[in-house]
N, C-alpha and C. Protein backbone atom coordinates (compact mmCIF):
# COMPACT_ATOMS: atom_id res chain seq x y z
N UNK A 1 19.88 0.68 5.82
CA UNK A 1 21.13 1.27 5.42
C UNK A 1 20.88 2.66 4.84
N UNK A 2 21.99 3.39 5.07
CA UNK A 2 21.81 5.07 4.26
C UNK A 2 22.89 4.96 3.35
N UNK A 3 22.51 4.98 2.32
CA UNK A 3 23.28 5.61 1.09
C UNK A 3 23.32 6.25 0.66
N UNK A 4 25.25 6.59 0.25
CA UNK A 4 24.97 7.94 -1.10
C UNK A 4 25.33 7.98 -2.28
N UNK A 5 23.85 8.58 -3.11
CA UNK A 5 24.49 8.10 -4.13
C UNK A 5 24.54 9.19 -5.04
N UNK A 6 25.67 9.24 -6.36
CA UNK A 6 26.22 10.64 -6.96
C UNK A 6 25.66 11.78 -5.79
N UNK A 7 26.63 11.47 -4.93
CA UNK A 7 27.04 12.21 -3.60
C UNK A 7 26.28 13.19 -2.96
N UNK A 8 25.25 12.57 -3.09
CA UNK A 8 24.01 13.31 -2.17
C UNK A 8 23.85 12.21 -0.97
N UNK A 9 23.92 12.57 0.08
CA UNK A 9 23.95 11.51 0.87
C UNK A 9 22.15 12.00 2.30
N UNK A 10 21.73 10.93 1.93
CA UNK A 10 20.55 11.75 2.72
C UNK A 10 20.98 12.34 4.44
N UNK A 11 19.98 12.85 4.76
CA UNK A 11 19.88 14.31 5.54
C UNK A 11 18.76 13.81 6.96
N UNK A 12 19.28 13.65 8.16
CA UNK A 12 18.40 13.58 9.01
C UNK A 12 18.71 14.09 10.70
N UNK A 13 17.79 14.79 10.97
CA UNK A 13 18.21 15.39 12.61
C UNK A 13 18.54 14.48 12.83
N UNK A 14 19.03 14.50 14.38
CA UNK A 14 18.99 13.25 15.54
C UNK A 14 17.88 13.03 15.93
N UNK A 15 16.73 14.34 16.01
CA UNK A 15 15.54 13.63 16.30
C UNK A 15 14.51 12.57 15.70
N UNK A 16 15.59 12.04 14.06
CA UNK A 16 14.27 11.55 13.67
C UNK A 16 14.83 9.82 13.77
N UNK A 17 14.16 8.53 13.53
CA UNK A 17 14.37 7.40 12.82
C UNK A 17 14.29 6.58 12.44
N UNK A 18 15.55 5.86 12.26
CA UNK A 18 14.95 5.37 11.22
C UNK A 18 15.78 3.68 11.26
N UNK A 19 14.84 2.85 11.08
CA UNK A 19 14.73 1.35 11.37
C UNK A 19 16.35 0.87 10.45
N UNK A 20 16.73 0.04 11.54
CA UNK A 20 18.19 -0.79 10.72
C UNK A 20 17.86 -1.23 9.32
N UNK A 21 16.68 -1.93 9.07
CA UNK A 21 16.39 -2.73 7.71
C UNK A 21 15.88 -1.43 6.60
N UNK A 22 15.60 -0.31 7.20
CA UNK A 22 15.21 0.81 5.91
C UNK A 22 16.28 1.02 5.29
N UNK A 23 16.15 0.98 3.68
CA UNK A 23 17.33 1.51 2.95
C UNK A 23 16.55 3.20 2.36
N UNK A 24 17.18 4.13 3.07
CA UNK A 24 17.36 5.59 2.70
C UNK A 24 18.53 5.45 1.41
N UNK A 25 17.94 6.19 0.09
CA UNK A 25 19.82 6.48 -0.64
C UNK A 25 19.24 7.94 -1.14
N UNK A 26 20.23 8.30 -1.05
CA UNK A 26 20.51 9.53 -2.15
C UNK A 26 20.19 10.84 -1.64
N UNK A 27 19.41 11.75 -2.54
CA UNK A 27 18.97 13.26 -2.02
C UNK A 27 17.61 13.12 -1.62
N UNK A 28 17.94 12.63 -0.13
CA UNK A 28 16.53 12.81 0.90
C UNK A 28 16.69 13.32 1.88
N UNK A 29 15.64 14.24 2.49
CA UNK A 29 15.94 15.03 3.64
C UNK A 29 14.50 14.78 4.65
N UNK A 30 14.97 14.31 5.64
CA UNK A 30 13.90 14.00 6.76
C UNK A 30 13.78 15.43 7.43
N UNK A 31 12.68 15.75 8.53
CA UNK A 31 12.17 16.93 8.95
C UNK A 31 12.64 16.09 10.45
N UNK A 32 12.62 16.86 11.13
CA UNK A 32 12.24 17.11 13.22
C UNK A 32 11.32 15.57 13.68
N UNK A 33 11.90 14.61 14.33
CA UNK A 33 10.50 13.76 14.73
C UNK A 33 10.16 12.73 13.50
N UNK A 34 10.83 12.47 12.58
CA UNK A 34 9.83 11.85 11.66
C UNK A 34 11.02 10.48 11.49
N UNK A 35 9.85 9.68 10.85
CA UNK A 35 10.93 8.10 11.31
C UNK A 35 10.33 7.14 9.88
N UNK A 36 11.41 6.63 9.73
CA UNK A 36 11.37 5.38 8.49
C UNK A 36 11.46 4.04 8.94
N UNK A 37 10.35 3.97 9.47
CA UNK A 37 10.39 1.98 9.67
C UNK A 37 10.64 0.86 8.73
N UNK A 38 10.64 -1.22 9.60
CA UNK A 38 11.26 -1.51 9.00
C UNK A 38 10.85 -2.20 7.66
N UNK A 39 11.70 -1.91 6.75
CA UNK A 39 12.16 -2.35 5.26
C UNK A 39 11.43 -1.58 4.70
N UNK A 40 11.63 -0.47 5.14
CA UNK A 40 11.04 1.13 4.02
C UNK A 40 12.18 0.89 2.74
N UNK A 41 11.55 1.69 1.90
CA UNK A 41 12.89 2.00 1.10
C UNK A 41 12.57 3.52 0.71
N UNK A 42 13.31 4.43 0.49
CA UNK A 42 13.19 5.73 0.09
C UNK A 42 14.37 6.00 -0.89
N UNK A 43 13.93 6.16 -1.94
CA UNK A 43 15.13 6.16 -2.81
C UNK A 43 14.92 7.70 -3.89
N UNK A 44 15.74 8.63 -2.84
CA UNK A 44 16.15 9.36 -3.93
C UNK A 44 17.69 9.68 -4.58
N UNK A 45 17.19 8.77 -5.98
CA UNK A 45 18.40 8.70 -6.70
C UNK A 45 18.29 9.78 -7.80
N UNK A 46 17.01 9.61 -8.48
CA UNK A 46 17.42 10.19 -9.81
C UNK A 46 16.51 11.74 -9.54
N UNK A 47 16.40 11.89 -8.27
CA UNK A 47 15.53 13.28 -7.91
C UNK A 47 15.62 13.13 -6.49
N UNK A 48 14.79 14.06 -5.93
CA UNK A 48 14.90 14.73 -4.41
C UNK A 48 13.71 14.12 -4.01
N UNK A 49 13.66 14.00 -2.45
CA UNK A 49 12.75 13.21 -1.35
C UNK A 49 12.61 14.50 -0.43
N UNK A 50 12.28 14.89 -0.05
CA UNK A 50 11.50 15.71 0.91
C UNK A 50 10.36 15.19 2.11
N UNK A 51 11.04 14.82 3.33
CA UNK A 51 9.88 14.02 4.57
C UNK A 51 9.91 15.18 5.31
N UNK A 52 8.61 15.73 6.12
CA UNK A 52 8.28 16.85 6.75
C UNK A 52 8.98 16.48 8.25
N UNK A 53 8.58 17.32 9.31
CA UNK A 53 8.53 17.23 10.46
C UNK A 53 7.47 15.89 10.85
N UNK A 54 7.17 15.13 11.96
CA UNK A 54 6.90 14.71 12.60
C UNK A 54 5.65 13.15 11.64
N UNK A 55 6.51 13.15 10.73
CA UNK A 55 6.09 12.29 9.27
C UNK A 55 6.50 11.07 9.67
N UNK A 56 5.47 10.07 9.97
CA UNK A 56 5.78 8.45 9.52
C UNK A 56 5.53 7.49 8.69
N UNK A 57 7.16 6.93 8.09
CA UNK A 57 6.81 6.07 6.88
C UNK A 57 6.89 4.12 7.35
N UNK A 58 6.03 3.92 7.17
CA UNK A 58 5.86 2.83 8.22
C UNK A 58 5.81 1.04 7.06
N UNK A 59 6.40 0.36 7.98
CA UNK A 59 6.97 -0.78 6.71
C UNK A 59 6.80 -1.51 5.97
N UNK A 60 7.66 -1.43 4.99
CA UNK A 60 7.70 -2.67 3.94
C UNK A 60 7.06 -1.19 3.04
N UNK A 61 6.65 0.57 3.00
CA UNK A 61 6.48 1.02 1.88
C UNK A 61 7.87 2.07 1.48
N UNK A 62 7.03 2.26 0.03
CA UNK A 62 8.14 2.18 -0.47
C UNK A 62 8.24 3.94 -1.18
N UNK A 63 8.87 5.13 -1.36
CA UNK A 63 8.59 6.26 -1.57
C UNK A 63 9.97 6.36 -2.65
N UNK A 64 9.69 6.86 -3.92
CA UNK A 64 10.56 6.92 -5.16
C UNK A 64 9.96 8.09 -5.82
N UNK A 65 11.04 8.45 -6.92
CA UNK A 65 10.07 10.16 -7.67
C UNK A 65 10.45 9.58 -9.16
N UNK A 66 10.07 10.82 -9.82
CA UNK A 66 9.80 10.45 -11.53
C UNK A 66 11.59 10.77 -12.11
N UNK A 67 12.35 10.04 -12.93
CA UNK A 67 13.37 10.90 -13.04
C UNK A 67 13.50 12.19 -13.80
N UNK A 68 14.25 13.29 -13.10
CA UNK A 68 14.33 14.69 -13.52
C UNK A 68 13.50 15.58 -13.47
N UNK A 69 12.34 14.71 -13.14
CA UNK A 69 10.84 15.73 -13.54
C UNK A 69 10.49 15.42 -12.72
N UNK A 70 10.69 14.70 -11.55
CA UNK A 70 9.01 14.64 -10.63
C UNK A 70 9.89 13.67 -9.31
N UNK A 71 10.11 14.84 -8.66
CA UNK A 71 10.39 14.99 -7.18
C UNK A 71 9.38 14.48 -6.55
N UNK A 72 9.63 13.93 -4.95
CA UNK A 72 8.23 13.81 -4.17
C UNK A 72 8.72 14.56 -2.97
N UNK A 73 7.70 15.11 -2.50
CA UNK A 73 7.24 16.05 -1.27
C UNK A 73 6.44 15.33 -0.37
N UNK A 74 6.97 15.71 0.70
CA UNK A 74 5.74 15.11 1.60
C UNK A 74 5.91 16.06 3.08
N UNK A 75 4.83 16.07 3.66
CA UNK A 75 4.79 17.42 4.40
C UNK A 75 4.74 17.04 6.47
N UNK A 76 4.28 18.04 6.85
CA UNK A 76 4.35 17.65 8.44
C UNK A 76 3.39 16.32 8.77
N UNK A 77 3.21 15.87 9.74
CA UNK A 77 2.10 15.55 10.64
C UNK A 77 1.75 14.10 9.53
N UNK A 78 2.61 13.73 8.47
CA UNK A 78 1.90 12.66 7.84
C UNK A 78 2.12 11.34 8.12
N UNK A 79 0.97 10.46 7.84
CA UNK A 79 1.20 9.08 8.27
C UNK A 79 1.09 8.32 6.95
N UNK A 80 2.16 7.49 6.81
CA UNK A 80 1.71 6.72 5.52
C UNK A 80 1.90 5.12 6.09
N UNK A 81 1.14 4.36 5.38
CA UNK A 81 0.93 3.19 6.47
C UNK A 81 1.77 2.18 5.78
N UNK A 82 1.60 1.08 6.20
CA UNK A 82 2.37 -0.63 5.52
C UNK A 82 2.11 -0.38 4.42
N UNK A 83 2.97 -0.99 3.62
CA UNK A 83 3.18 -1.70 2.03
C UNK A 83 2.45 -0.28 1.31
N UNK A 84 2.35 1.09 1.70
CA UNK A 84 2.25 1.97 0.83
C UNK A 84 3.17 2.09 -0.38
N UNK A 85 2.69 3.08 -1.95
CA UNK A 85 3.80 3.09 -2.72
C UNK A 85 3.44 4.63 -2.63
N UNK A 86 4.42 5.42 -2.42
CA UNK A 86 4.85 6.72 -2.89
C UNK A 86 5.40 7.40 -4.42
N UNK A 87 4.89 7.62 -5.17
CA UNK A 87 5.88 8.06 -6.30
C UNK A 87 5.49 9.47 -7.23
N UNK A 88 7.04 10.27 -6.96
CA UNK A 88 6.73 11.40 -7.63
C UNK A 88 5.32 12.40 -7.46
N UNK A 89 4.89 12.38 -6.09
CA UNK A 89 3.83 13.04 -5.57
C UNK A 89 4.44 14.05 -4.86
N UNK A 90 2.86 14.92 -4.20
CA UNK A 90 3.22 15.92 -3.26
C UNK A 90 2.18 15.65 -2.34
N UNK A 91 2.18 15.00 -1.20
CA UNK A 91 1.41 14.79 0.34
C UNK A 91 1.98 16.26 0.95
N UNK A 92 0.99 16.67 1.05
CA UNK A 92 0.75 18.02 2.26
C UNK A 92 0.69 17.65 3.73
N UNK A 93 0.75 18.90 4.60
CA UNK A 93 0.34 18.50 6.04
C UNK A 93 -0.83 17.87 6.17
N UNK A 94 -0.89 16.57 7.27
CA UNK A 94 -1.79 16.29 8.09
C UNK A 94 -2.45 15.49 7.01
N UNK A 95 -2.15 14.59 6.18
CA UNK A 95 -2.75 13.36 5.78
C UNK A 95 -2.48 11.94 5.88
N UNK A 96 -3.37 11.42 6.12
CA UNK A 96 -3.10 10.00 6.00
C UNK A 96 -3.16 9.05 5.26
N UNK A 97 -2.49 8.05 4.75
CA UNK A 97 -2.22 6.99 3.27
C UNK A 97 -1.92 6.00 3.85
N UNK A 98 -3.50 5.64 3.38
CA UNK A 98 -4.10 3.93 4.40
C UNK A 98 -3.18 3.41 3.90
N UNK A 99 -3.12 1.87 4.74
CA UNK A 99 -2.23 0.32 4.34
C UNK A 99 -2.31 0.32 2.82
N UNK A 100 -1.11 0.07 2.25
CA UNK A 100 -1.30 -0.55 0.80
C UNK A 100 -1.73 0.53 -0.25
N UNK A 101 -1.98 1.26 -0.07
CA UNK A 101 -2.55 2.41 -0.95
C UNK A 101 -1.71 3.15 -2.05
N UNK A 102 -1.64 3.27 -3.14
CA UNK A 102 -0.61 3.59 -3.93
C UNK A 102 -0.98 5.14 -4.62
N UNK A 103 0.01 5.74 -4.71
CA UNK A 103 -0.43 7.40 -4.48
C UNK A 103 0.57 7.77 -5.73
N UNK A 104 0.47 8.19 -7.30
CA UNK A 104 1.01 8.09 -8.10
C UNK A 104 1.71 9.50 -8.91
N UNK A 105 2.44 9.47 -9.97
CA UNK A 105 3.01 11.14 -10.49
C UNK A 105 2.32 11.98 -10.39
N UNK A 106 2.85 12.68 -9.97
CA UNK A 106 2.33 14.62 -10.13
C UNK A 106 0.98 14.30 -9.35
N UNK A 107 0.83 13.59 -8.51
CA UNK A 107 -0.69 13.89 -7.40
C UNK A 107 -0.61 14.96 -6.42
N UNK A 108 -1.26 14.93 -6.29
CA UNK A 108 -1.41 16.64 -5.04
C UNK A 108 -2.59 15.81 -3.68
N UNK A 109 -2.43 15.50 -2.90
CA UNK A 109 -2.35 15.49 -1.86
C UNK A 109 -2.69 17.12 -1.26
N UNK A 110 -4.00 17.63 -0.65
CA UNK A 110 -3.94 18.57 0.18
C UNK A 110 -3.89 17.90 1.62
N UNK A 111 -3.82 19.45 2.16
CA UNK A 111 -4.24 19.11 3.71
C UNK A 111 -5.39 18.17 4.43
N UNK A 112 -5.32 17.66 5.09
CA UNK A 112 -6.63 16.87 5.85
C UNK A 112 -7.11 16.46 5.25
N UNK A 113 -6.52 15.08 4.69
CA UNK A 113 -6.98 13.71 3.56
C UNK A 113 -6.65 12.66 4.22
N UNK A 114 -7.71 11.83 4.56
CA UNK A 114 -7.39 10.13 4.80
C UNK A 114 -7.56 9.92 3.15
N UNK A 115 -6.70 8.96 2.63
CA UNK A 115 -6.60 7.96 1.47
C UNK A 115 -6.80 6.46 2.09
N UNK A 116 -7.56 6.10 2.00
CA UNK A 116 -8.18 4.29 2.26
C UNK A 116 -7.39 3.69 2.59
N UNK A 117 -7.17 2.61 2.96
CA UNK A 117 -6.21 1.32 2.60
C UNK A 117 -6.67 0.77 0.96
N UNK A 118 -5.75 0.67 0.61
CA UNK A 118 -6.06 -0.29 -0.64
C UNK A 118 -6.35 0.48 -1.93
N UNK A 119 -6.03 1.60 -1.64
CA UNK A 119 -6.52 2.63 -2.66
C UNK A 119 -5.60 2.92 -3.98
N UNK A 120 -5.91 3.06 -5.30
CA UNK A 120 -4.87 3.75 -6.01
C UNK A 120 -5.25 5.24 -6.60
N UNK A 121 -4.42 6.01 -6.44
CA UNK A 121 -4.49 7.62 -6.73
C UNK A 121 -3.81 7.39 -8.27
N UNK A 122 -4.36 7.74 -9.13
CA UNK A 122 -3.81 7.50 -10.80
C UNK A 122 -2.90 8.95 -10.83
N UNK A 123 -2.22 9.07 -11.55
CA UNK A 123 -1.50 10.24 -11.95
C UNK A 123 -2.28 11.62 -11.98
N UNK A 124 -1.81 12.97 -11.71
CA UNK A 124 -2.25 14.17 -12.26
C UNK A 124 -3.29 14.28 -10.96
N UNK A 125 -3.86 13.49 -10.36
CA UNK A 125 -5.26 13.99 -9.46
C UNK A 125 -4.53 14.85 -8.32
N UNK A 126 -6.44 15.52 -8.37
CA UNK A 126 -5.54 16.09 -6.48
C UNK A 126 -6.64 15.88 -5.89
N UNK A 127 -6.42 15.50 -5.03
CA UNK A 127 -7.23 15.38 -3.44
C UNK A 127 -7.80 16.72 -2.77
N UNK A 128 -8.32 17.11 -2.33
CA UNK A 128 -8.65 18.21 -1.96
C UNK A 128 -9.19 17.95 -0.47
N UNK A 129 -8.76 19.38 -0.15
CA UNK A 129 -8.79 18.98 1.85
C UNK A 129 -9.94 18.56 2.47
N UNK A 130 -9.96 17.90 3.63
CA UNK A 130 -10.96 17.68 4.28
C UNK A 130 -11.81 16.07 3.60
N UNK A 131 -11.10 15.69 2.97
CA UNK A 131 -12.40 14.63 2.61
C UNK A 131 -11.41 13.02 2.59
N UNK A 132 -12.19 12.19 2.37
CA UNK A 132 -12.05 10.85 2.31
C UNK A 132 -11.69 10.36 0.93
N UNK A 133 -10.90 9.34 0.74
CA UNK A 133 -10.76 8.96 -0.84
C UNK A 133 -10.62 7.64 -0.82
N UNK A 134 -11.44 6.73 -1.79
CA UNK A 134 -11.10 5.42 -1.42
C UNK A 134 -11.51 4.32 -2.91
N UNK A 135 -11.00 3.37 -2.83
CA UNK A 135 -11.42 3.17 -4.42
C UNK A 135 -9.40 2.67 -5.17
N UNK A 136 -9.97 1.92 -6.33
CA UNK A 136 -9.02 1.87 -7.23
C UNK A 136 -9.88 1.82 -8.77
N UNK A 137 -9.88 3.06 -9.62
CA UNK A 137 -9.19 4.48 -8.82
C UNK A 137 -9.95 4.73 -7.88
N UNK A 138 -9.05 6.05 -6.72
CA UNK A 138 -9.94 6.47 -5.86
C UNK A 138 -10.91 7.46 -6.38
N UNK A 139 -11.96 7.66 -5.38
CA UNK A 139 -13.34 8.47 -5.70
C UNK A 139 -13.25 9.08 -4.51
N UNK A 140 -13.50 10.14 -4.27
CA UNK A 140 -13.94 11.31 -3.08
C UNK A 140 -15.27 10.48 -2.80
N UNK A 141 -14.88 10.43 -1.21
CA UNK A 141 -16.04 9.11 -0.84
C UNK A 141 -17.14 10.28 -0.22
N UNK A 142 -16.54 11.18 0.90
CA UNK A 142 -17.30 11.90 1.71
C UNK A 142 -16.52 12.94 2.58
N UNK A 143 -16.97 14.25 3.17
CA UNK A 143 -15.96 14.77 3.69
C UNK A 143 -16.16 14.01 5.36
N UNK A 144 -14.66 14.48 5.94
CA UNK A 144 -14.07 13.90 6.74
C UNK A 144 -14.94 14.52 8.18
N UNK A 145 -15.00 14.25 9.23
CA UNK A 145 -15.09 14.56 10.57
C UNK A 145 -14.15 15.05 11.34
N UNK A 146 -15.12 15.98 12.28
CA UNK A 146 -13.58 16.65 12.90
C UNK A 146 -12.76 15.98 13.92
N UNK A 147 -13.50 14.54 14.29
CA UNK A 147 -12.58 13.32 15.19
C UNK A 147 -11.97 12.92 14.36
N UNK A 148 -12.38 12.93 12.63
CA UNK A 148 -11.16 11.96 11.99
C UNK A 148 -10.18 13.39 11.37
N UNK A 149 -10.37 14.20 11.59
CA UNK A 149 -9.68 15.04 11.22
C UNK A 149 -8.43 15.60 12.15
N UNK A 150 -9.28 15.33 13.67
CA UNK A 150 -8.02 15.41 15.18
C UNK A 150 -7.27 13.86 14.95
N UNK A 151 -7.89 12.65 14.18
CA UNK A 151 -7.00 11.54 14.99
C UNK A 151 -5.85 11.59 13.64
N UNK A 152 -5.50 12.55 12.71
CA UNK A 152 -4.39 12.45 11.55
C UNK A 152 -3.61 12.78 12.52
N UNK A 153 -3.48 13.83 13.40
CA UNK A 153 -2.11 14.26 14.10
C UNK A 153 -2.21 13.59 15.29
N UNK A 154 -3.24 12.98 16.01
CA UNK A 154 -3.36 11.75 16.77
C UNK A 154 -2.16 10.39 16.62
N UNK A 155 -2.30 10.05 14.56
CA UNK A 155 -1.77 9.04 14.58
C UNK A 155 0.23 9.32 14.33
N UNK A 156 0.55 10.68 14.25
CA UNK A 156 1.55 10.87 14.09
C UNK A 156 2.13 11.22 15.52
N UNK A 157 1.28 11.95 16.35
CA UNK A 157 2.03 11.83 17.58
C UNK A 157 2.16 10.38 18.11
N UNK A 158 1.87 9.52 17.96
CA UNK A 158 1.93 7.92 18.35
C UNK A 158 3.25 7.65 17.32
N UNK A 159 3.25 7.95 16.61
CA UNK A 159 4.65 7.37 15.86
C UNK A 159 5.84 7.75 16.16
N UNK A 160 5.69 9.70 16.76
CA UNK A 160 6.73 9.92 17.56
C UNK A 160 6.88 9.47 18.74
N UNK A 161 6.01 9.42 19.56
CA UNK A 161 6.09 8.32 20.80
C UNK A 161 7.10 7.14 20.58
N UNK A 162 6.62 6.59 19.44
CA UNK A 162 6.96 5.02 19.29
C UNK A 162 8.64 4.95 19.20
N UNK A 163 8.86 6.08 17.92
CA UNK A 163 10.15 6.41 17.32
C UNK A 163 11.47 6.28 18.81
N UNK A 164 10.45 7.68 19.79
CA UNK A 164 11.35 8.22 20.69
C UNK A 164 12.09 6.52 21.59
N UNK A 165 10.75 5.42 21.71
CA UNK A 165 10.92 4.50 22.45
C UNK A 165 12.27 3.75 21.58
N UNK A 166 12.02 3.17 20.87
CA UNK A 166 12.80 2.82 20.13
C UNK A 166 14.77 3.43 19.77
N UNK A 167 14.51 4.61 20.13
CA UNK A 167 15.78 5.38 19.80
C UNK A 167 16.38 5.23 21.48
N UNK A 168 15.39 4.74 22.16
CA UNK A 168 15.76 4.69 23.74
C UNK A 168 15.85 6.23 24.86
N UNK A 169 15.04 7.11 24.23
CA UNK A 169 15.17 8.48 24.53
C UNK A 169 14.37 8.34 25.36
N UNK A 170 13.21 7.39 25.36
CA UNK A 170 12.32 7.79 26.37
C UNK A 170 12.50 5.79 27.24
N UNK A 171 12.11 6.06 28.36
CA UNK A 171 11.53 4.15 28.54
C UNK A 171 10.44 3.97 28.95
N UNK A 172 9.72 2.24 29.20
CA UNK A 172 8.40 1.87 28.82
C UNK A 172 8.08 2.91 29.89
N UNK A 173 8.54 2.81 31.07
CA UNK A 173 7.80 3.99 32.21
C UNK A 173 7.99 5.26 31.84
N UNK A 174 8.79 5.93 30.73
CA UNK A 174 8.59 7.21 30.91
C UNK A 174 7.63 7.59 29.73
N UNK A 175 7.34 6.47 29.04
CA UNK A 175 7.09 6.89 27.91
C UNK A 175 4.96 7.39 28.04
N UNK A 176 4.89 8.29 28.17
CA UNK A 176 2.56 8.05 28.30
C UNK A 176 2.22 7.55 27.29
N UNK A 177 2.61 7.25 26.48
CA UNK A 177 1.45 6.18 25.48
C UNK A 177 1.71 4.44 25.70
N UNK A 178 2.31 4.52 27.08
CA UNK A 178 2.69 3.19 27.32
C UNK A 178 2.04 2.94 28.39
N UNK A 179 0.89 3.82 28.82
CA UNK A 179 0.08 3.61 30.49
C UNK A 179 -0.42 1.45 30.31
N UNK A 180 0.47 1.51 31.56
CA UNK A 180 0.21 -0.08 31.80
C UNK A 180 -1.14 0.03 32.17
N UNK A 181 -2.07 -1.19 31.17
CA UNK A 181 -3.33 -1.45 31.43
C UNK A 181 -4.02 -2.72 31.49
N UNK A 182 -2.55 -3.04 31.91
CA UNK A 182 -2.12 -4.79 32.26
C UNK A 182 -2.42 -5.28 33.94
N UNK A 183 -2.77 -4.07 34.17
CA UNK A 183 -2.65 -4.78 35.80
C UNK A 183 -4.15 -5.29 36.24
C-alpha cells in the first residue's frame, strides 16, 4: 500500500516498482528503475526517504529515518537484500547490504561497499569505498575486487530485469535474463 501521511504522499516514476504487500507512507521519493519488493516497508513519516535510480529494496526489509534529524538517503545502482534494516543512514552509489544486515543513524555508506549478510553498522561509522565489511559490529574485512566490484551493478541490473517482468513490460521471451536453459 502507498500512503500519505501529513500530506506528503510518496513519489514514484512509472518506471519503478513496487510489490502489492510493500507499505511505502509518507515523504519518499523513488528514482528511474528502482523497485520495493514484497512486505518492504519504507516509512517516511517523521522525515524524508530518498531511493536512487535503478535501487532495489528487496523483502520483508525495512528502511525508516531518525525523527527531524536524520533523514535516509540512498543512492543509484543499490541493492539491499531480505530482512535488511535501514535507518536514518546515507548508502551512496553502487553498494550492496547483504541479507539481514542492519545499517544504523548517521552511517555513511560510500561508493563500492558490499556490507555482509548478517552484519550490524553501529551509528556515526562510515564505510569507505571499495572494501568489504562484515561483523556485528562490522570490521573492514578487505578491499573488494574488481569482479565484485562489476557484480554491485550486475546485481541491480537483475532487479531491473526482474521489476520490468513483473510490471509485465517485458515477457519470459522478451525478457534476456530469462535465456531458457531448460531445454
Amino acid at each position: 500500500m502507498v500512503y500519505e501521511f501529513l500530506n506528503k504522499k510518496p513519489q514514484f516514476p512509472e518506471s519503478s516498482f513496487v510489490a502489492p504487500s510493500a507499505d511505502v507512507i509518507g515523504d519518499v521519493t523513488f528514482g528511474e528503475e528502482s523497485s520495493a519488493w514484497f512486505n518492504v516497508t519504507i516509512r517516511g513519516d517523521v522525515n524524508w526517504i530518498e531511493v536512487g535510480d535503478r535501487t532495489n529494496v528487496q523483502d520483508n526489509s525495512c528502511i525508516h529515518v531518525m525523527n527531524e534529524t536524520g533523514p535516509t538517503k540512498i543512492g543509484d545502482e543499490v541493492t539491499i537484500g531480505h530482512n535488511a534494516m535501514i535507518h536514518g543512514c546515507t548508502i551512496h552509489d553502487r553498494a550492496l547490504i547483504g541479507i539481514h544486515a542492519t545499517i544504523l543513524d548517521e552511517v555513511v555508506v560510500e561508493s563500492d561497499v558490499i556490507v555482509a549478510a548478517g552484519s550490524l553498522v553501529p551509528p556515526g561509522k562510515r564505510l569507505e569505498s571499495g572494501y568489504m565489511y562484515m561483523g556485528s559490529p562490522v570490521e573492514k574485512t578487505r578491499k573488494l575486487t574488481e569482479e565484485e566490484i562489476a557484480s554491485i551493478k550486475e546485481h541491480a541490473d537483475n532487479y531491473v530485469k526482474y521489476a520490468r517482468t513483473y510490471m509485465k513490460k517485458d515477457t519470459y521471451e522478451e525478457n534476456p535474463f530469462y535465456e531458457d536453459d531448460r531445454k
